[in-house]
Protein backbone atom coordinates (compact mmCIF):
# COMPACT_ATOMS: atom_id res chain seq x y z
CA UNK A 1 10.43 -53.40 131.87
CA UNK A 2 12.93 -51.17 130.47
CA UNK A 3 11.89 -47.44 131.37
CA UNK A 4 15.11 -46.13 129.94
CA UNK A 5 14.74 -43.48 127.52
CA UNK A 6 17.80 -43.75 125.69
CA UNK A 7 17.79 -47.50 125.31
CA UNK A 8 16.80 -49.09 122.16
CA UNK A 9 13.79 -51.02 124.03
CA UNK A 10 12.53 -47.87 125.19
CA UNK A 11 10.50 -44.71 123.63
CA UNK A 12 12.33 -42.75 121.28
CA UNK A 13 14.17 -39.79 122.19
CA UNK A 14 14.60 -37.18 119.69
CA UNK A 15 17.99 -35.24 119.70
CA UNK A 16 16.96 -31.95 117.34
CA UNK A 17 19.75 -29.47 116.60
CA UNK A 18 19.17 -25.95 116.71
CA UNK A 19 19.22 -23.86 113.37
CA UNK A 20 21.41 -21.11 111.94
CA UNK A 21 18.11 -18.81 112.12
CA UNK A 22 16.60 -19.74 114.92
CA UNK A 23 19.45 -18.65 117.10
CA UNK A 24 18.34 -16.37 119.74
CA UNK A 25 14.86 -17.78 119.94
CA UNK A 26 13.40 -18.60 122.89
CA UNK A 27 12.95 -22.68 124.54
CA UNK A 28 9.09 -22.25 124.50
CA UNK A 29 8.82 -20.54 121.59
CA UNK A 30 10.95 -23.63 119.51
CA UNK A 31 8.71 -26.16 120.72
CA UNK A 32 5.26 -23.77 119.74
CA UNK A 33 7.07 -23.49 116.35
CA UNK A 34 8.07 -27.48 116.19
CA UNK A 35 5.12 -28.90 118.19
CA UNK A 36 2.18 -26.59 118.21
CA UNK A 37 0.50 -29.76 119.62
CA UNK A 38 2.27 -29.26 122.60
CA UNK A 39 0.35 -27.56 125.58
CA UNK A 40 2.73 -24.90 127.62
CA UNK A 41 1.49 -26.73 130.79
CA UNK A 42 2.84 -29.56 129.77
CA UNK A 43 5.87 -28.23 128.56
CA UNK A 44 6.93 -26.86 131.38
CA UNK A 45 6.33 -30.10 132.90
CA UNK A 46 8.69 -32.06 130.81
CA UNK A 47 11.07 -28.79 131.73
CA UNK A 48 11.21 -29.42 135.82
CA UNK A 49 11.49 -32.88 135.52
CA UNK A 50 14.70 -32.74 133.50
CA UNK A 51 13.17 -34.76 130.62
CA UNK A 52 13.96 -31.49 127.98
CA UNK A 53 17.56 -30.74 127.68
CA UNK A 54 19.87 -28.47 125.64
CA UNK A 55 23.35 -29.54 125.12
CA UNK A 56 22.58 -32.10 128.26
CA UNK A 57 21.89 -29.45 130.81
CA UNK A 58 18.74 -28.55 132.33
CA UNK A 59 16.79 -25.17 130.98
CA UNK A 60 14.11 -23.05 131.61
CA UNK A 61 11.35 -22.24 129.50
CA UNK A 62 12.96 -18.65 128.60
CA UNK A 63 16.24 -19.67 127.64
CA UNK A 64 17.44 -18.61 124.76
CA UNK A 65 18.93 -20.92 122.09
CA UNK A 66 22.09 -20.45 120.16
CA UNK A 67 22.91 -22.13 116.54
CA UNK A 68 23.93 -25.72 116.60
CA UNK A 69 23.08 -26.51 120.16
CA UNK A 70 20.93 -29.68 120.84
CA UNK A 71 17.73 -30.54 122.10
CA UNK A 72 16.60 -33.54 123.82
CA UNK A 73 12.91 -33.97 122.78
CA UNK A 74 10.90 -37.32 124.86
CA UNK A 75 8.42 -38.64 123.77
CA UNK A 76 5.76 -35.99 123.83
CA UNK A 77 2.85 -38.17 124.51
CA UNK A 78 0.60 -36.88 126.89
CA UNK A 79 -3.30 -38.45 127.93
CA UNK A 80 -4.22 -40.30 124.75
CA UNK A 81 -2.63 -38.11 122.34
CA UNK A 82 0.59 -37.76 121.23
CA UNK A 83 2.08 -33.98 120.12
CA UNK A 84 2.65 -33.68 116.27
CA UNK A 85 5.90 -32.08 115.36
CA UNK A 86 5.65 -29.75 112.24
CA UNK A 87 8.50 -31.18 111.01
CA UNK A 88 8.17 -34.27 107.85
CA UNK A 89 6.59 -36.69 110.49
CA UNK A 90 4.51 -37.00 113.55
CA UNK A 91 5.08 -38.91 116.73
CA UNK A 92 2.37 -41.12 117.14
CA UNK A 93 1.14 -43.35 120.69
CA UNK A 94 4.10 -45.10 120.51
CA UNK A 95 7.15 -42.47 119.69
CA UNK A 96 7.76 -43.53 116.78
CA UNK A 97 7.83 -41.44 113.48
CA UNK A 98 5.07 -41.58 111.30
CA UNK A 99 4.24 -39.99 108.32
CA UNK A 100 1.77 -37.15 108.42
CA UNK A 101 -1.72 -37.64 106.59
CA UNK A 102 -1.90 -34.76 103.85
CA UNK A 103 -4.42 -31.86 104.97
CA UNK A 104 -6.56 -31.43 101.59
CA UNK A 105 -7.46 -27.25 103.24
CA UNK A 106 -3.76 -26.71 103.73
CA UNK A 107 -3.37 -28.11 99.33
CA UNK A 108 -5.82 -25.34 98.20
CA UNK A 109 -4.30 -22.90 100.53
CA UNK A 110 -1.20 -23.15 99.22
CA UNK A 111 -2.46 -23.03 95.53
CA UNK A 112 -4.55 -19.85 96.45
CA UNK A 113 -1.49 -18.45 97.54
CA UNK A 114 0.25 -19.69 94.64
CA UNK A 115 -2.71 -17.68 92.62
CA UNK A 116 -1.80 -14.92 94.12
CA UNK A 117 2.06 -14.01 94.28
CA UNK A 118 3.98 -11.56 92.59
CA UNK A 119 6.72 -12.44 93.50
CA UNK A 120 9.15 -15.23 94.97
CA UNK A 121 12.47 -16.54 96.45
CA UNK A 122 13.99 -18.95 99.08
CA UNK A 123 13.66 -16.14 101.33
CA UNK A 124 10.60 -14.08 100.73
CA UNK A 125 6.90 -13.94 99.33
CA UNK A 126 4.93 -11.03 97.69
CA UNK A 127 1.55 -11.58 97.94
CA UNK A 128 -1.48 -9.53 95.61
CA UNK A 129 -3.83 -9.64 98.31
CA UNK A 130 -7.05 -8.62 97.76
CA UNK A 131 -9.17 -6.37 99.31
CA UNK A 132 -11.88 -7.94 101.77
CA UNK A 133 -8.92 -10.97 103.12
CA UNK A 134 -7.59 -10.50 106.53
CA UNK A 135 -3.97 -10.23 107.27
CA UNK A 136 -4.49 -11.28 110.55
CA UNK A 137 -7.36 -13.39 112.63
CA UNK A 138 -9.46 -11.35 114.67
CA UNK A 139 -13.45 -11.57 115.96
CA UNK A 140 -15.34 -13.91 113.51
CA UNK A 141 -12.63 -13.92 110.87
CA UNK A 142 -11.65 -17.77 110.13
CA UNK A 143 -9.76 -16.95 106.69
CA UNK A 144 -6.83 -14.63 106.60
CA UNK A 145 -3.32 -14.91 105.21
CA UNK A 146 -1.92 -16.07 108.54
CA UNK A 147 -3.72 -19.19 108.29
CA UNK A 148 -3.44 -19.71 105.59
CA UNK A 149 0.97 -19.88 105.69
CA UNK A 150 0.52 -23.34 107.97
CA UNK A 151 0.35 -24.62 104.13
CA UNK A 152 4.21 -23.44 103.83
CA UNK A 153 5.56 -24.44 107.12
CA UNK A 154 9.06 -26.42 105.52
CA UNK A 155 10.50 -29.98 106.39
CA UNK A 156 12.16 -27.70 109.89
CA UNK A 157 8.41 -26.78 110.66
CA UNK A 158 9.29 -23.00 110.08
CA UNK A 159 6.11 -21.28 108.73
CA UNK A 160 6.43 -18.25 106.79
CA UNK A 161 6.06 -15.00 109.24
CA UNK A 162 4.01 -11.55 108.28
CA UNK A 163 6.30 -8.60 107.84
CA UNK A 164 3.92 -6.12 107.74
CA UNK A 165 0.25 -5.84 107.86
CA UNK A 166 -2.51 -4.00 105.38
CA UNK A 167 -5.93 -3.38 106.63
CA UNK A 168 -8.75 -6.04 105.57
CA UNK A 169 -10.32 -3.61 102.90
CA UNK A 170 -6.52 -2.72 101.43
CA UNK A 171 -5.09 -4.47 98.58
CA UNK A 172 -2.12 -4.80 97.39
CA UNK A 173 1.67 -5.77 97.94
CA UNK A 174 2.10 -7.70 100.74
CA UNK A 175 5.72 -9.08 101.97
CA UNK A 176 5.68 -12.13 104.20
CA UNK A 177 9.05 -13.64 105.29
CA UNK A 178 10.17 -17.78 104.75
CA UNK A 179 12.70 -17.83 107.53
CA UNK A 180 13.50 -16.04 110.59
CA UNK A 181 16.40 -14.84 109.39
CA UNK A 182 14.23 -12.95 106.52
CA UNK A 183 11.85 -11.81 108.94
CA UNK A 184 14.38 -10.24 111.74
CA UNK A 185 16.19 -8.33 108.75
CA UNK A 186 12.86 -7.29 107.40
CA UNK A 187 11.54 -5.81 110.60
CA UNK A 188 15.17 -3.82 111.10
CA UNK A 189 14.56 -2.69 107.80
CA UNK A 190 11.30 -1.44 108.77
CA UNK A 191 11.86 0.25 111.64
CA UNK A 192 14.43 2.13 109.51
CA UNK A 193 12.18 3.04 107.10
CA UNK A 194 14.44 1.91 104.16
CA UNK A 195 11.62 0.17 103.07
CA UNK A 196 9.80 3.09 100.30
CA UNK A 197 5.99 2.13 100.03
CA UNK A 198 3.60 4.14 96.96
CA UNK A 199 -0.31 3.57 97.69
CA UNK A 200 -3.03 4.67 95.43
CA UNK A 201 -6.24 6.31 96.39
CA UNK A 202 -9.21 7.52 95.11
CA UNK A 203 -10.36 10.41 97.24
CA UNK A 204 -13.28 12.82 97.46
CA UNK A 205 -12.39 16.40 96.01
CA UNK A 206 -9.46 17.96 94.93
CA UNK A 207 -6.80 18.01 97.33
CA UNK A 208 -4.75 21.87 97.16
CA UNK A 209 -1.89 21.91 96.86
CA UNK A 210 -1.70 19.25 94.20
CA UNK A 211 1.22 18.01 96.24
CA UNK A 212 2.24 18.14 99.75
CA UNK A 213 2.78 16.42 102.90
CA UNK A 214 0.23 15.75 106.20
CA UNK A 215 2.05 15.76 108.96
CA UNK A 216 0.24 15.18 111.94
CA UNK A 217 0.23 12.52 115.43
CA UNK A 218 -1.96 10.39 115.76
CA UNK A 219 -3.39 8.11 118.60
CA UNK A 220 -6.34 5.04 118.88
CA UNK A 221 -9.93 5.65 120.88
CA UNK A 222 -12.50 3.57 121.22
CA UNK A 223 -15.63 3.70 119.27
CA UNK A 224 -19.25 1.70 118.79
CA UNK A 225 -17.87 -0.21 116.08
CA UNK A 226 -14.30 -0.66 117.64
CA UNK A 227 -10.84 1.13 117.43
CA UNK A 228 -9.84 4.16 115.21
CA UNK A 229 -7.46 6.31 115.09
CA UNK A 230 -7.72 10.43 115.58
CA UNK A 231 -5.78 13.10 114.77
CA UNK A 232 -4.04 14.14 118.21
CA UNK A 233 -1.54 16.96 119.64
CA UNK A 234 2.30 16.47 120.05
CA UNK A 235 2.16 15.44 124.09
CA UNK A 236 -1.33 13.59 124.08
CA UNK A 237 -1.13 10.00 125.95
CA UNK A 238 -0.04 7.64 123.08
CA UNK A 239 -0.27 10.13 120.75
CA UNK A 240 2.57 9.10 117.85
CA UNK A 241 4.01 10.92 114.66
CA UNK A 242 2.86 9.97 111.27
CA UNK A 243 4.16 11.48 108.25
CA UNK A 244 2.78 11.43 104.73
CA UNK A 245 3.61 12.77 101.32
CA UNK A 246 0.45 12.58 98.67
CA UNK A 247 0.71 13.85 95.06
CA UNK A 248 -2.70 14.35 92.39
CA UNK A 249 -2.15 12.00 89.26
CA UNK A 250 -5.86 12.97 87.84
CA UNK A 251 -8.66 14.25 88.82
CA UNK A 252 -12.64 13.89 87.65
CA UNK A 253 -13.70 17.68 87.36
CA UNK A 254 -12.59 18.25 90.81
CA UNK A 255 -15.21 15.78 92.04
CA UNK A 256 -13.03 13.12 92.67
CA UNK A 257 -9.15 12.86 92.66
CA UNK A 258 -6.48 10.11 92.18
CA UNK A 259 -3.84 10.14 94.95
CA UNK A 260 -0.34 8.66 95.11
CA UNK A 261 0.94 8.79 98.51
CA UNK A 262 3.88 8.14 100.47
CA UNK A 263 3.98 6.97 104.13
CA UNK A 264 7.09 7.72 106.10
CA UNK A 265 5.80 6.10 109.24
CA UNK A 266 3.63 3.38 109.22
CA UNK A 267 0.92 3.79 111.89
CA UNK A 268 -2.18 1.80 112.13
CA UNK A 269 -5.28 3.36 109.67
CA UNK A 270 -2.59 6.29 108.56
CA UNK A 271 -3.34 6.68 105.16
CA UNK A 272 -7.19 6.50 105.90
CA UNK A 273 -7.19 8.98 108.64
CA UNK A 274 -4.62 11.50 106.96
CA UNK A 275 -7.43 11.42 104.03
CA UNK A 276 -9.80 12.52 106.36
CA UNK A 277 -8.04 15.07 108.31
CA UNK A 278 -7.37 17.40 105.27
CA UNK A 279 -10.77 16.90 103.92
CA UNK A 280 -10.73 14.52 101.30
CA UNK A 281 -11.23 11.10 102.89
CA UNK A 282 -11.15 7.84 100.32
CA UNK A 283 -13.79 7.35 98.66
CA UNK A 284 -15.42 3.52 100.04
CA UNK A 285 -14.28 4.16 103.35
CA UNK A 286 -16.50 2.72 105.56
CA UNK A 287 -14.75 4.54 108.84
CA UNK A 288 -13.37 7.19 107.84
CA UNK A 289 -15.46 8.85 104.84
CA UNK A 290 -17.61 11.99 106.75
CA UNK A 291 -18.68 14.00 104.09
CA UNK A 292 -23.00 14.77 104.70
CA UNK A 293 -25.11 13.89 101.92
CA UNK A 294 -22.44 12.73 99.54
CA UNK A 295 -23.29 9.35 97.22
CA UNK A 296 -21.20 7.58 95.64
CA UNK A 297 -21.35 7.69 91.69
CA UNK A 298 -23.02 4.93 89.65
CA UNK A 299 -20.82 2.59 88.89
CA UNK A 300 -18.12 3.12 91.53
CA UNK A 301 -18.80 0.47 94.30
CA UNK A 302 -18.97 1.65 98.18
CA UNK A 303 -15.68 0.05 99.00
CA UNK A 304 -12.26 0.95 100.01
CA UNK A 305 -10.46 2.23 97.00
CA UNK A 306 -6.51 2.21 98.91
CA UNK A 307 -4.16 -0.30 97.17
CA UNK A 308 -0.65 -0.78 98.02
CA UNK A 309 0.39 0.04 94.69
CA UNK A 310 3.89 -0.84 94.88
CA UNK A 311 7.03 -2.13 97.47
CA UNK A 312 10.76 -1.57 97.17
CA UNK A 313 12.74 -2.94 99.87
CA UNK A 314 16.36 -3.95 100.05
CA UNK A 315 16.38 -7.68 99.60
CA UNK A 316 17.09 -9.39 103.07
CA UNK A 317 20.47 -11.72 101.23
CA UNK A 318 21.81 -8.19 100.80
CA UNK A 319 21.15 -8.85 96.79
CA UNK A 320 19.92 -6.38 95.34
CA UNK A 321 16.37 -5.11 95.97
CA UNK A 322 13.38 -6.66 95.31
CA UNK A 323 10.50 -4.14 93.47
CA UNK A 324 6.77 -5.69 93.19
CA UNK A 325 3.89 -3.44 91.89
CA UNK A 326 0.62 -4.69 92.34
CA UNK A 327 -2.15 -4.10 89.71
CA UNK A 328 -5.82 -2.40 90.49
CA UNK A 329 -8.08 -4.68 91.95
CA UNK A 330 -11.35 -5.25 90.27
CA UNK A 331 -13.69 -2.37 92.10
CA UNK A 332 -10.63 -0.04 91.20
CA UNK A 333 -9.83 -0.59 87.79
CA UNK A 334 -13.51 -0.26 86.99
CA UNK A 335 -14.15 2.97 89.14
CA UNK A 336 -10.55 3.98 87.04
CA UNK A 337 -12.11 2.83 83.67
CA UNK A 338 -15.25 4.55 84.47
CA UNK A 339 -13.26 8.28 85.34
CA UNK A 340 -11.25 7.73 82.30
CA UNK A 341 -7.83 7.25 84.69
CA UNK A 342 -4.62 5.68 82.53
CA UNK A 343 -3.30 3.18 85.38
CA UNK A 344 -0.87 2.25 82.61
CA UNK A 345 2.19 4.15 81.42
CA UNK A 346 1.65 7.17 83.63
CA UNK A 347 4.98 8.31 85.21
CA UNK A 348 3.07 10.96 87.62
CA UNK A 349 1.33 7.97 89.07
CA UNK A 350 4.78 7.20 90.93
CA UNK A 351 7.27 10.88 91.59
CA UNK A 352 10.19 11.26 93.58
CA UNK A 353 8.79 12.07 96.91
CA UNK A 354 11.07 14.26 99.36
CA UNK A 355 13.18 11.88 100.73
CA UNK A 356 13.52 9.11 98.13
């Protein structure tokens, strides 16, 4: 019996080079990316026994990979299954390619997605995505946007990776990167807040001035229902800055007022909580809303009314700069019909903010 790997008679051995953007990336984390099917147990396995290689030498699970450098890959068949690579094919019982089945959910995933994009390149995605759709999984939640990339994962088995994140009840303009490349510029762009983000609101009251900015810091505790975030003081345990500028577009006889606002920073619940903290909390809010003995209007639904109205980023290519606006969703544009709001043509409904 022939138990060499390399010889024809034998199981196949893959030799898989190393992309331009996955340079930097870590051993384990190419093989969760390539072959999700792949336990880490057994991965490290394959490491100490010398049967996973790069450029012919032995490696550890946290070493890094550079651009063009090769990986040996066995055959990763392990009990009576064999681990699927993301890639065009699968590896099946007896390492050989096969072609993978087509996953019917993963179709009408992508065409959801599809139904929802604003916009679109080799590098990036703007989704519309509505309000009551998870960015993210969490407790009980078995549809969110996260999942629901696996349907763009490319021949290389690189899915499509969340830039940012919107709370579930937000909707709006939300940027996803298609390579890691995209997604490493993205988050640098981020983190240098050269990204400018408008959100509308609909909040209780009339905000005074008419325009200004909430500066505050801000810091997570623990309630019944689960984390929020409080307004804190400069020096508080985890306490961080948040900075936002808000501007009235119209108003329904003081009752109710449309906001514009500007975040700076971009800290968990921000917009939400600076609401709150000057007294006019959005209106829906199911956190976050404390005014006693208040009901909401006929006709306005008891739901969230925050979209991320609109996203201007530099584009990551360094071409240009991509500029999505997102349109009301449906419990919006019919509290904004009802209030007599013109979402349309209104040039207050997006002013320079200090430091545009």
């Amino acid at each position: 019996m022939n138990t060499d790997p390399n010889s024809a008679a034998g199981p196949r051995v893959d030799m898989v080079a190393v992309a331009k953007d996955e340079a930097g990336m870590r051993l384990d984390r190419w093989f969760k990316e390539h072959y999700p099917g792949l336990g880490f147990g057994h991965l490290q396995k394959l490491i100490r026994s010398g049967q996973i290689r790069v450029d012919g030498g032995r490696v550890q699970t946290s070493t890094r990979l550079a651009a063009g450098q090769q990986v040996r890959v066995p055959p990763l068949q392990y009990g009576d299954q064999a681990a699927t690579s993301t890639s065009s094919f699968a590896i099946d019982g007896t390492g050989a390619p096969t072609a993978r089945p087509k996953q019917v959910a993963s179709a009408n995933e992508a065409e959801y997605l599809r139904s929802i994009t604003l916009y679109e390149d080799e590098h990036v995605f703007v989704f519309n995505k509505p309000a009551g759709l998870a960015v993210q999984g969490g407790s009980g939640m078995t549809r969110h946007i996260d999942g629901m990339l696996e349907a763009f994962r490319d021949k290389k088995g690189v899915k499509p990776r969340l830039v940012h994140r919107l709370d579930r009840e937000t909707a709006g303009c939300l940027l996803v990167a298609r390579t890691r490349l995209a997604a490493a510029t993205l988050a640098r762009t981020f983190q240098t807040r050269s990204a400018r983000k408008i959100y509308w609101a609909l909040v209780y009251g009339m905000p005074k001035p008419a325009q200004g900015r909430i500066s505050t810091y801000l810091r997570k505790t623990t309630a019944p229902d689960g984390d929020m975030m409080v307004v804190a003081k400069h020096g508080d345990k985890d306490a961080q800055h948040a900075l936002t500028y808000y501007s009235i577009v119209d108003h329904a006889g003081g009752r109710m007022s449309w906001l514009t606002m500007k975040p700076t920073t971009g800290r968990t619940h921000q917009l939400r909580v600076h609401c709150q903290a000057i007294g006019h909390p959005i209106i829906g809010d199911p956190r976050y809303f404390d005014i006693e003995n208040w009901e909401v209007p006929g006709g306005i639904q008891n739901r969230l009314h925050l979209l991320a109205r609109r996203l201007t980023i530099p584009h990551p290519a360094g071409t240009g700069v991509i500029d999505v606006t997102a349109p009301l969703p449906p419990h919006m544009l019919q509290s904004w019909n009802l209030l007599g709001f013109e979402a349309d043509g209104d040039d207050r409904a997006d002013p320079a903010f200090p430091e545009d």
